[in-house]
Protein backbone atom coordinates (compact mmCIF):
# COMPACT_ATOMS: atom_id res chain seq x y z
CA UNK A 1 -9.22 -4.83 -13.70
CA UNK A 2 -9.07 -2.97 -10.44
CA UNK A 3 -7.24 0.21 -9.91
CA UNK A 4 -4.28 0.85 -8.73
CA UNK A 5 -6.00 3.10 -6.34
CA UNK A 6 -7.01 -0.60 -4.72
CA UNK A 7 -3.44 -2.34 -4.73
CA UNK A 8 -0.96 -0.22 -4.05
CA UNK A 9 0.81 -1.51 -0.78
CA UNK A 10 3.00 1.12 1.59
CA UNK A 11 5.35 -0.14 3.93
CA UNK A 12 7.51 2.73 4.69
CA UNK A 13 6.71 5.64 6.94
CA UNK A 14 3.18 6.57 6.39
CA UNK A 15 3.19 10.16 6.67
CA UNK A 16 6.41 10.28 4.24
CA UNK A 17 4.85 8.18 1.48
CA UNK A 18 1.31 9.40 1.73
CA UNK A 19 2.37 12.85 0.79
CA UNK A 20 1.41 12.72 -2.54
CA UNK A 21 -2.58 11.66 -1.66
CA UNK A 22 -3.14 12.68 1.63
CA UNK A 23 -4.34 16.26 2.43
CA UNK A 24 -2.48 18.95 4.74
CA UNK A 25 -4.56 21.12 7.28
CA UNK A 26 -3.70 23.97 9.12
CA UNK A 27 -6.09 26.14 11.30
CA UNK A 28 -5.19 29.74 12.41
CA UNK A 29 -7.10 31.16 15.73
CA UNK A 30 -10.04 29.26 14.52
CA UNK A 31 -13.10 30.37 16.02
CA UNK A 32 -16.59 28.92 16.13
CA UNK A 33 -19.94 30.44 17.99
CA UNK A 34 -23.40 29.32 17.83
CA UNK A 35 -26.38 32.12 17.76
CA UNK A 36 -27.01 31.73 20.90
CA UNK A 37 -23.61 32.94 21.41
CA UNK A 38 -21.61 29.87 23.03
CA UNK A 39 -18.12 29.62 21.49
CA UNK A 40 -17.24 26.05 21.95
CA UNK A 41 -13.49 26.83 19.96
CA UNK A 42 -11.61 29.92 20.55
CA UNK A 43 -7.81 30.26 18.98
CA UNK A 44 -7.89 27.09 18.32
CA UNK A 45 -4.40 26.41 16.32
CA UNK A 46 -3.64 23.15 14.60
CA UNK A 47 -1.97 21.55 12.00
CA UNK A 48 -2.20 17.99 9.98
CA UNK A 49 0.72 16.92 7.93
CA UNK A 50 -0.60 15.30 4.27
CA UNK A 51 -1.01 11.04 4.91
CA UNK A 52 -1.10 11.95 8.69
CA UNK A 53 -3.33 10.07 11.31
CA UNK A 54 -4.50 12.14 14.03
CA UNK A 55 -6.97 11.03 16.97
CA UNK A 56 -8.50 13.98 18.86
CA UNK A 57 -10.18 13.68 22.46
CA UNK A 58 -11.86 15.12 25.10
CA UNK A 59 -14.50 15.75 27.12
CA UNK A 60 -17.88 15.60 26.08
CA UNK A 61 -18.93 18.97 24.71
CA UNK A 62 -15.60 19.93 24.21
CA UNK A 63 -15.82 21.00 20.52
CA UNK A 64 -14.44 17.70 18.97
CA UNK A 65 -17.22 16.67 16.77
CA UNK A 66 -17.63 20.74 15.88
CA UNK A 67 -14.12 20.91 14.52
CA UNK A 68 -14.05 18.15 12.52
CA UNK A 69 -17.50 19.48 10.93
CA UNK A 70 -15.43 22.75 10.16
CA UNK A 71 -12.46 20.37 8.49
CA UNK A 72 -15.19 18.91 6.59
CA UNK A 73 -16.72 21.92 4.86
CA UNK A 74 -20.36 21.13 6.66
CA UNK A 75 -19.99 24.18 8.99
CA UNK A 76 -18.27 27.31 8.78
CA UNK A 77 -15.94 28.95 11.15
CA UNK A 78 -16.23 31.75 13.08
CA UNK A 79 -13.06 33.30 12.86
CA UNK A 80 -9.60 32.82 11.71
CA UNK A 81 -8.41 30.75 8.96
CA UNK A 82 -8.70 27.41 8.05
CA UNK A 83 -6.69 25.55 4.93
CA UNK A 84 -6.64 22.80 3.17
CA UNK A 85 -3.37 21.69 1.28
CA UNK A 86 -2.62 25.09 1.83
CA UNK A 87 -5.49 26.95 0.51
CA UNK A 88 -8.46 28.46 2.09
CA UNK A 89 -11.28 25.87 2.39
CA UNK A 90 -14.27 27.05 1.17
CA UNK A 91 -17.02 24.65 1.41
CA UNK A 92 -17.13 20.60 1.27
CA UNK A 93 -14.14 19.39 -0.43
CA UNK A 94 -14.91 16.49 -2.87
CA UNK A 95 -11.77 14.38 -1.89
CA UNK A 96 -13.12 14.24 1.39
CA UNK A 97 -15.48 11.68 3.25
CA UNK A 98 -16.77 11.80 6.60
CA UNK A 99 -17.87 7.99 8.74
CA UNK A 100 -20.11 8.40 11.40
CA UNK A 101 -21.00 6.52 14.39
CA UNK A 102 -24.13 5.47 13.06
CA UNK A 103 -23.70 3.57 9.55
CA UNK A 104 -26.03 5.76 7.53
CA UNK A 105 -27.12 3.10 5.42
CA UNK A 106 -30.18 3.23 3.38
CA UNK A 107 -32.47 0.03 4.56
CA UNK A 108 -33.88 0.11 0.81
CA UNK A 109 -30.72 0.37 -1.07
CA UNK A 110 -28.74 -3.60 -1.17
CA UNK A 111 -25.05 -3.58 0.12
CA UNK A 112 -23.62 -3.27 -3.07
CA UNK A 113 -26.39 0.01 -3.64
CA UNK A 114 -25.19 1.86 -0.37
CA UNK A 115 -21.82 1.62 -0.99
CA UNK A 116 -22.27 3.11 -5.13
CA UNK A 117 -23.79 5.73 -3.68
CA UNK A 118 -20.61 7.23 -2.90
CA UNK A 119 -19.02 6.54 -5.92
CA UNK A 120 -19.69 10.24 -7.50
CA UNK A 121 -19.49 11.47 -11.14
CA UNK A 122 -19.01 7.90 -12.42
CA UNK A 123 -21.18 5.96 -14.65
CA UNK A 124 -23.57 2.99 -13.00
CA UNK A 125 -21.12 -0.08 -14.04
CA UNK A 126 -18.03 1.88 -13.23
CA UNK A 127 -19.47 2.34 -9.43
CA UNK A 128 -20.71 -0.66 -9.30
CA UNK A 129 -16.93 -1.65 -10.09
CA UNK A 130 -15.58 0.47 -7.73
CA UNK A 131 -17.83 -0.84 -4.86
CA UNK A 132 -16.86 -4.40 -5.66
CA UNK A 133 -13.29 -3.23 -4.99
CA UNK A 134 -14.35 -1.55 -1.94
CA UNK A 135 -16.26 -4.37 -0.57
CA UNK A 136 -13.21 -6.75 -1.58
CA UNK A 137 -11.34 -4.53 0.75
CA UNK A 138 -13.11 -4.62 3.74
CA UNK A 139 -14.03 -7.89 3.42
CA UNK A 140 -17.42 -7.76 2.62
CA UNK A 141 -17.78 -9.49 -0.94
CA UNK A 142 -20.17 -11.88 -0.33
CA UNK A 143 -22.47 -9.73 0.61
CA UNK A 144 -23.22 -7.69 -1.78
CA UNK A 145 -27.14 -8.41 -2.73
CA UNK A 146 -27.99 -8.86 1.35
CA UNK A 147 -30.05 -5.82 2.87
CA UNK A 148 -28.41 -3.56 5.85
CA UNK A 149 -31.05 -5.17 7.80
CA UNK A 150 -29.48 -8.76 7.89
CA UNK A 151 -25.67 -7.24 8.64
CA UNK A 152 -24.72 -7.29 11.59
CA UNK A 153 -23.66 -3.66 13.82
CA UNK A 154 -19.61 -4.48 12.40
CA UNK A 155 -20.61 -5.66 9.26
CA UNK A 156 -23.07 -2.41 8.91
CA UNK A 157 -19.41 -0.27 9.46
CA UNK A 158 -17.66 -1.93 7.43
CA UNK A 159 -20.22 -1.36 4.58
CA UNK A 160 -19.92 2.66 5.83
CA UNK A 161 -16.37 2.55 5.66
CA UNK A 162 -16.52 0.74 1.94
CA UNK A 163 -19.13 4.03 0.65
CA UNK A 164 -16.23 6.00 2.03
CA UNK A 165 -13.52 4.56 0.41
CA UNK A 166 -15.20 4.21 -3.07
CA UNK A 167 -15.16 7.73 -3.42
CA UNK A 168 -11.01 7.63 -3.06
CA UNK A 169 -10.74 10.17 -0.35
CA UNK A 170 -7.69 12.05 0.55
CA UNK A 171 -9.10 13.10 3.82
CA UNK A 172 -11.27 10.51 6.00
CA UNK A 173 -12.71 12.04 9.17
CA UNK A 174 -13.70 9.12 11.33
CA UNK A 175 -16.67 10.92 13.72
CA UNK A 176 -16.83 8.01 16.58
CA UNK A 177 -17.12 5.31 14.07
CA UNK A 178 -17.06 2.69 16.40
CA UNK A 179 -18.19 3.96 19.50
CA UNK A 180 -21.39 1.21 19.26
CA UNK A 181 -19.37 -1.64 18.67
CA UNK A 182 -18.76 -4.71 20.92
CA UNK A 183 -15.23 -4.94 22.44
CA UNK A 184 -13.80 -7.73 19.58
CA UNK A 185 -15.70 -6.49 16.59
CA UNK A 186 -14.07 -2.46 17.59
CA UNK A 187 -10.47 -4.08 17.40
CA UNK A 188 -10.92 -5.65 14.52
CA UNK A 189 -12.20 -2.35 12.89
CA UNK A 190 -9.68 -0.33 14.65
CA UNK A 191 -7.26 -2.85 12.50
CA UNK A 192 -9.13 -2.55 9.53
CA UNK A 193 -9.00 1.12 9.12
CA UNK A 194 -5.39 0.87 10.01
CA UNK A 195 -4.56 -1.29 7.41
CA UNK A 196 -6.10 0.33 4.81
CA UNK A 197 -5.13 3.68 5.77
CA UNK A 198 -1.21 2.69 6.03
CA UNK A 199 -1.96 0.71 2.02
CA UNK A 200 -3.63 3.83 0.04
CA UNK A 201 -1.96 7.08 2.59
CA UNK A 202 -5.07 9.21 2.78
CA UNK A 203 -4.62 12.46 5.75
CA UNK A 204 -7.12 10.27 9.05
CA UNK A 205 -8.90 12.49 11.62
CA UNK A 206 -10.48 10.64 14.30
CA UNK A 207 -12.45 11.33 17.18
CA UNK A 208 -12.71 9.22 19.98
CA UNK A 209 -14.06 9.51 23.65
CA UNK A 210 -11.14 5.78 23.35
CA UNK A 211 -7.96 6.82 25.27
CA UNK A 212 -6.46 3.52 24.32
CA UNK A 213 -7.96 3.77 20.25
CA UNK A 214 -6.33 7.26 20.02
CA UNK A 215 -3.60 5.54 21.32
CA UNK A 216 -3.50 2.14 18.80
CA UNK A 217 -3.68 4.27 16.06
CA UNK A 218 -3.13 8.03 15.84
CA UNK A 219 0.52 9.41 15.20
CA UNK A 220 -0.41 12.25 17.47
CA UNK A 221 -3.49 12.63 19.72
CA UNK A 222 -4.63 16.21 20.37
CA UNK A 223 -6.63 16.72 23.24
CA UNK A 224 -9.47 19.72 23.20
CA UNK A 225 -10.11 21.18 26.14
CA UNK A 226 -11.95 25.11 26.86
CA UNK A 227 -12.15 25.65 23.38
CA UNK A 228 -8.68 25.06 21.69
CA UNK A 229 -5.68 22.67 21.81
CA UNK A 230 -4.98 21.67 25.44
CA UNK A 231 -2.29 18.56 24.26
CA UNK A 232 -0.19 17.54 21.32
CA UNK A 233 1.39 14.34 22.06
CA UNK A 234 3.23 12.55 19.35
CA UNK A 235 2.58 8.51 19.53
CA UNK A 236 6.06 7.09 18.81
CA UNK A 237 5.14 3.35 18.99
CA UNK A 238 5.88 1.51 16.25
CA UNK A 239 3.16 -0.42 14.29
CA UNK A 240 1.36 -2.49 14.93
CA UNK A 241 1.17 -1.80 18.40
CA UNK A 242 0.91 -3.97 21.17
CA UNK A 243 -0.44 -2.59 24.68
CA UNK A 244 2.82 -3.00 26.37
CA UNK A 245 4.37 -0.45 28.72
CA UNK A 246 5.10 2.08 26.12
CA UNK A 247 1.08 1.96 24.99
CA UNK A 248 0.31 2.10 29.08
CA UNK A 249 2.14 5.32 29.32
CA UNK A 250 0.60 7.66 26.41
CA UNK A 251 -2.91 6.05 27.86
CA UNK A 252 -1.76 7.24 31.43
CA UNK A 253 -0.11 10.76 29.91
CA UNK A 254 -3.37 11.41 27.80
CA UNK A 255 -5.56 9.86 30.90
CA UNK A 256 -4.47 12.14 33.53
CA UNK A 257 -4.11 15.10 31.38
CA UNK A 258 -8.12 14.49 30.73
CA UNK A 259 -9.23 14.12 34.19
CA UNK A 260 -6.29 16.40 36.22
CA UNK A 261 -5.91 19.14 33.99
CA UNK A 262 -2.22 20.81 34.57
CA UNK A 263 -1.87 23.29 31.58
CA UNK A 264 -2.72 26.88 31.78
CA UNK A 265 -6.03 27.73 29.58
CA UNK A 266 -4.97 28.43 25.45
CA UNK A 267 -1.78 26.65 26.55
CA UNK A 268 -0.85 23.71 24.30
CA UNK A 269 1.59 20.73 25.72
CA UNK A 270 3.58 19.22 23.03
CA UNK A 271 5.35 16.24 24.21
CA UNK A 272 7.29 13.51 22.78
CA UNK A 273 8.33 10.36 24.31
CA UNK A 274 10.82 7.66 22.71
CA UNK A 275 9.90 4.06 22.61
């Protein structure tokens, strides 16, 4: 029989009903230098409402991938404070999962193999359940026994995102996910991770060097610029979103805020525009 965990279908405000899984985040003057003394974040301030999606973009270099490293537990910051669900993250939290660009997938290990493997602290045929589920979910059942060397680049993220999801996450950081994709297979993802993120209300941190992904599926995009939080801009599209004139103008807000920066330094724009 498969979980709940699996069925459980949310149709009302996302960040409202995904309370009760998803995970809150606040940093405090977060800091982060290398030993070679660059600081790529200084004072950085932010926080992430439990069962909220946020996309954050910028620059290359800019400190996105660092911060969501330092969200993750796999770095440590500098300075300041960061929190998880209101407590002082120490370390990798074990609700949380992390999909990268590349799919990570072991070319010895089948389908069904990869995506166990993040199934942790259960027995063999209970991960092996929970993978099915997973699988079922992104829509990858029949595939189980193939290797990752038969799958094609989607089908290889979609197996990723499964190994994520087994482990029922309340905080997915998506690190450029689908940055290798062709155009129709990245929308089709982009709608995947929506739909399964709006069904089971985990806390979504994405970063994208995609304006118009941010855009299609963040509440709020945060842009990173020097160091810290440069723009907060609250998506208020409703979902699902089509790229009408409300979606042109958060691309053309965020867009010239990237290239024509017109904040002060440490300055953070919060902006809100009614659809």
């Amino acid at each position: 029989m498969a979980s709940a965990f699996w069925s459980v279908e949310r149709e009302a405000d996302p960040v409202t009903e995904g309370a009760g899984r998803g995970i809150s985040i606040e940093l405090a003057g977060v800091e982060k230098s290398f030993g070679n003394g660059l600081t790529v974040l200084k004072s950085l301030n932010l926080s992430v409402r439990a069962g909220e999606f946020v996309a954050v973009v910028g620059r290359s270099g800019c400190g996105k991938s660092t911060l969501l490293r330092l969200i993750a537990g796999l770095d440590r910051i500098s300075g300041g404070s960061l929190r998880r669900d209101g407590k002082e993250a120490s370390g990798v939290d074990p609700a949380t999962r992390v999909m990268f660009q590349d799919s990570r997938l072991l070319p010895w290990q089948t389908v069904l193999d990869n995506v166990r493997l993040g199934a942790i602290g259960l027995t063999r045929k209970e991960a092996e359940e929970r993978a099915r589920e997973a699988l079922r979910l992104v829509g990858l059942e029949s595939k189980e026994n193939d290797w990752p060397s038969v799958l094609s680049g989607g089908q290889r993220q979609r197996v990723a995102l499964a190994r994520a999801l087994v482990g029922n996450p309340r905080l997915l950081l998506l690190d450029e996910p689908l940055g290798a994709l062709d155009a129709l297979t990245r929308i089709e993802m982009q709608r995947l991770i929506e739909r399964i993120w709006l069904q089971q209300g985990f806390t979504a941190l994405l970063v994208t060097h995609d304006v118009s992904e941010a855009v299609a599926l963040a509440d709020r995009v945060i842009l990173i610029e020097n160091g810290t939080v440069a723009l907060d801009l609250a998506i208020t599209l409703a979902r699902s979103r089509e790229k009408d004139n409300g979606f042109a103008w958060f691309e053309k807000r965020i867009l010239d805020r990237v290239l024509e920066p017109d904040a002060l330094p440490g300055k953070t724009a919060e902006m809100q525009f009614e659809i």
